[in-house]
C-alpha atoms as a PDB file:
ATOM      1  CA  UNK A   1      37.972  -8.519  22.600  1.00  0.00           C
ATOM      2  CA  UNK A   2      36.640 -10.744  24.953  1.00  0.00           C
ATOM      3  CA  UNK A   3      33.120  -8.084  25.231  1.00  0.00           C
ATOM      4  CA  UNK A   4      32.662  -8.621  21.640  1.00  0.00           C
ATOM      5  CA  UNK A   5      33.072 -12.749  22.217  1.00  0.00           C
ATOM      6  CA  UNK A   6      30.234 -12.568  24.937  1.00  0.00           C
ATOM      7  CA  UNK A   7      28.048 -10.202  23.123  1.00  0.00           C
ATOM      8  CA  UNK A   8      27.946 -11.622  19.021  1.00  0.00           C
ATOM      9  CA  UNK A   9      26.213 -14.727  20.247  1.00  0.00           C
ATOM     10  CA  UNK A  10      22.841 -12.120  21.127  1.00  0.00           C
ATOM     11  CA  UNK A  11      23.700 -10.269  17.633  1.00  0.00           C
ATOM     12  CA  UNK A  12      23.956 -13.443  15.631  1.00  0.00           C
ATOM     13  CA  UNK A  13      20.406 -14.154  17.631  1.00  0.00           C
ATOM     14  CA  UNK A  14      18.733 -11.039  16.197  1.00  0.00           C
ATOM     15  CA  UNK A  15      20.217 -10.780  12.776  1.00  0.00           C
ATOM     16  CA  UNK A  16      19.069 -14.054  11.510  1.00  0.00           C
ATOM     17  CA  UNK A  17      15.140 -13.013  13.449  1.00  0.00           C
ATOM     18  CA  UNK A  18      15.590 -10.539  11.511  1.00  0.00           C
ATOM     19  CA  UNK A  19      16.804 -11.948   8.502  1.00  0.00           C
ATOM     20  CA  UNK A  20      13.922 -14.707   8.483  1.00  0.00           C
ATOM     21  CA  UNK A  21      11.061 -12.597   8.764  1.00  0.00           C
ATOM     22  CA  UNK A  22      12.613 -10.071   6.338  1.00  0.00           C
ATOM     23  CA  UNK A  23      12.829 -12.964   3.477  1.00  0.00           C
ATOM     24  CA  UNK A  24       9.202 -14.556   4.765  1.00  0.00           C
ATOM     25  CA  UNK A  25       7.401 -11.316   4.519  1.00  0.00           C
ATOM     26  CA  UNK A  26       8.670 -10.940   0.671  1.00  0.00           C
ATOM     27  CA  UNK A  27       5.962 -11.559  -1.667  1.00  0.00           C
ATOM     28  CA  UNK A  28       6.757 -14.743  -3.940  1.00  0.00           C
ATOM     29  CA  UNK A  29       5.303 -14.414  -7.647  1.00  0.00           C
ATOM     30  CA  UNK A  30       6.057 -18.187  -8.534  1.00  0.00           C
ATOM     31  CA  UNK A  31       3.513 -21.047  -7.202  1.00  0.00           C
ATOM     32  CA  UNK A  32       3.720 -24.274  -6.497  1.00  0.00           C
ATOM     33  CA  UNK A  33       4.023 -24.784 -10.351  1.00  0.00           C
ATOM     34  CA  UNK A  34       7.199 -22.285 -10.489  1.00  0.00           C
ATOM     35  CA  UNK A  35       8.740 -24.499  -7.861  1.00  0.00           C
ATOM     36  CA  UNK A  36       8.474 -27.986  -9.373  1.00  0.00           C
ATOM     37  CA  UNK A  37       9.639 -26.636 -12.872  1.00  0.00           C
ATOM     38  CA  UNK A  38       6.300 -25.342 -14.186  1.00  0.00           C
ATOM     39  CA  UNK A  39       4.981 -21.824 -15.205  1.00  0.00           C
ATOM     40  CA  UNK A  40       6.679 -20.642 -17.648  1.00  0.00           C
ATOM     41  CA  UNK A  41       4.210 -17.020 -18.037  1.00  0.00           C
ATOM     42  CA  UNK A  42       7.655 -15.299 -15.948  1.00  0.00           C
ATOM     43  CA  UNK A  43       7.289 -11.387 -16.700  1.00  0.00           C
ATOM     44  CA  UNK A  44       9.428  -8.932 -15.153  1.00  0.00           C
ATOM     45  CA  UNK A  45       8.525  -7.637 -11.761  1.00  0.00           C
ATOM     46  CA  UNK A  46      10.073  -4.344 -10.106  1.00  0.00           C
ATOM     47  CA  UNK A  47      10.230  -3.810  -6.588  1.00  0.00           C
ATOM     48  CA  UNK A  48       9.314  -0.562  -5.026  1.00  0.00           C
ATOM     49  CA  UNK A  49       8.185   0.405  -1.424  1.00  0.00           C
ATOM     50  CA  UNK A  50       8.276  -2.044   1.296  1.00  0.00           C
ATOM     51  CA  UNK A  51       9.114  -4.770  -1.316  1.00  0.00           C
ATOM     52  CA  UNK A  52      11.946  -3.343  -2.080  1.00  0.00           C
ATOM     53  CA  UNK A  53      13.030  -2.342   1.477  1.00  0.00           C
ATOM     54  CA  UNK A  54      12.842  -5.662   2.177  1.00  0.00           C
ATOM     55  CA  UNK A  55      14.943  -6.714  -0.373  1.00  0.00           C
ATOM     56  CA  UNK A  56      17.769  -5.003   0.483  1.00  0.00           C
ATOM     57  CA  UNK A  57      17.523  -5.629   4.280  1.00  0.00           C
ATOM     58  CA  UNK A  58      17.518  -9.288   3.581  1.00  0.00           C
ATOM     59  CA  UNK A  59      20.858  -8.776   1.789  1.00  0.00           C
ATOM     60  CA  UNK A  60      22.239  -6.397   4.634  1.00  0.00           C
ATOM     61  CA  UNK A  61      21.108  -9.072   6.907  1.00  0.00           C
ATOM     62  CA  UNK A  62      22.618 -12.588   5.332  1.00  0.00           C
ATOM     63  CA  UNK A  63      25.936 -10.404   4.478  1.00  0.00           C
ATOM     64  CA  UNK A  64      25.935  -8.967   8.224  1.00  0.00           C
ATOM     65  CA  UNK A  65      25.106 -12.515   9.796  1.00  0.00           C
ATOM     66  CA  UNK A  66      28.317 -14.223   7.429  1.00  0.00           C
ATOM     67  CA  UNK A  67      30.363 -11.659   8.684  1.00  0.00           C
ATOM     68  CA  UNK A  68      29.404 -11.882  12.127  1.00  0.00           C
ATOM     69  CA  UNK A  69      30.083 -15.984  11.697  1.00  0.00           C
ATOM     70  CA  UNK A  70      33.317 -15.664  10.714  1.00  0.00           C
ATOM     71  CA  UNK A  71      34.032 -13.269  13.389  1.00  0.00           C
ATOM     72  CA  UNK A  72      32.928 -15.910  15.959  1.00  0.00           C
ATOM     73  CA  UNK A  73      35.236 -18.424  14.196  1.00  0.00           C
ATOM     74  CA  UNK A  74      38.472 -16.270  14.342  1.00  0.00           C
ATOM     75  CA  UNK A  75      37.833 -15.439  17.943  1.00  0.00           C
ATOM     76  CA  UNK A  76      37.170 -19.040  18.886  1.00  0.00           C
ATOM     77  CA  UNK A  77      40.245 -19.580  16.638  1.00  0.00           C
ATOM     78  CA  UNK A  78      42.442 -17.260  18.436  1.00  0.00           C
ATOM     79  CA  UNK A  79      41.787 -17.562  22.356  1.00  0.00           C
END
């Protein structure tokens, strides 16, 4: 237990580098306008390829990285 206390620091480390670049390389449809309330032409927009791979490994990744979290906390929690 205490080898996964010294090592989840480095894997909390990676999955949220990870996790960042996965959600800035996604390609966002709404502007400036979509932001502040505007643009209202919204149409429906399917993912394939590396849009949707990075999708899903941005969900794989905040999931992973929550887990991982709560891990730390119980093992602070319990020694």
């Amino acid at each position: 237990m205490q080898f996964i206390g010294k090592i989840l620091p480095y894997i909390e480390i990676v999955l949220s580098v990870v996790l960042v670049m996965a959600i800035l390389l996604q390609q966002s449809s709404a502007g400036l306008g979509g932001a502040l309330g505007g643009g209202d032409d919204t149409f429906h927009h399917t993912r394939r390829g590396f849009e949707k791979f990075l999708f899903y490994l941005s969900i794989v990744c905040g999931i992973l990285f929550a887990l991982s979290a709560l891990l730390t906390i119980i093992i602070k929690a319990r020694g």
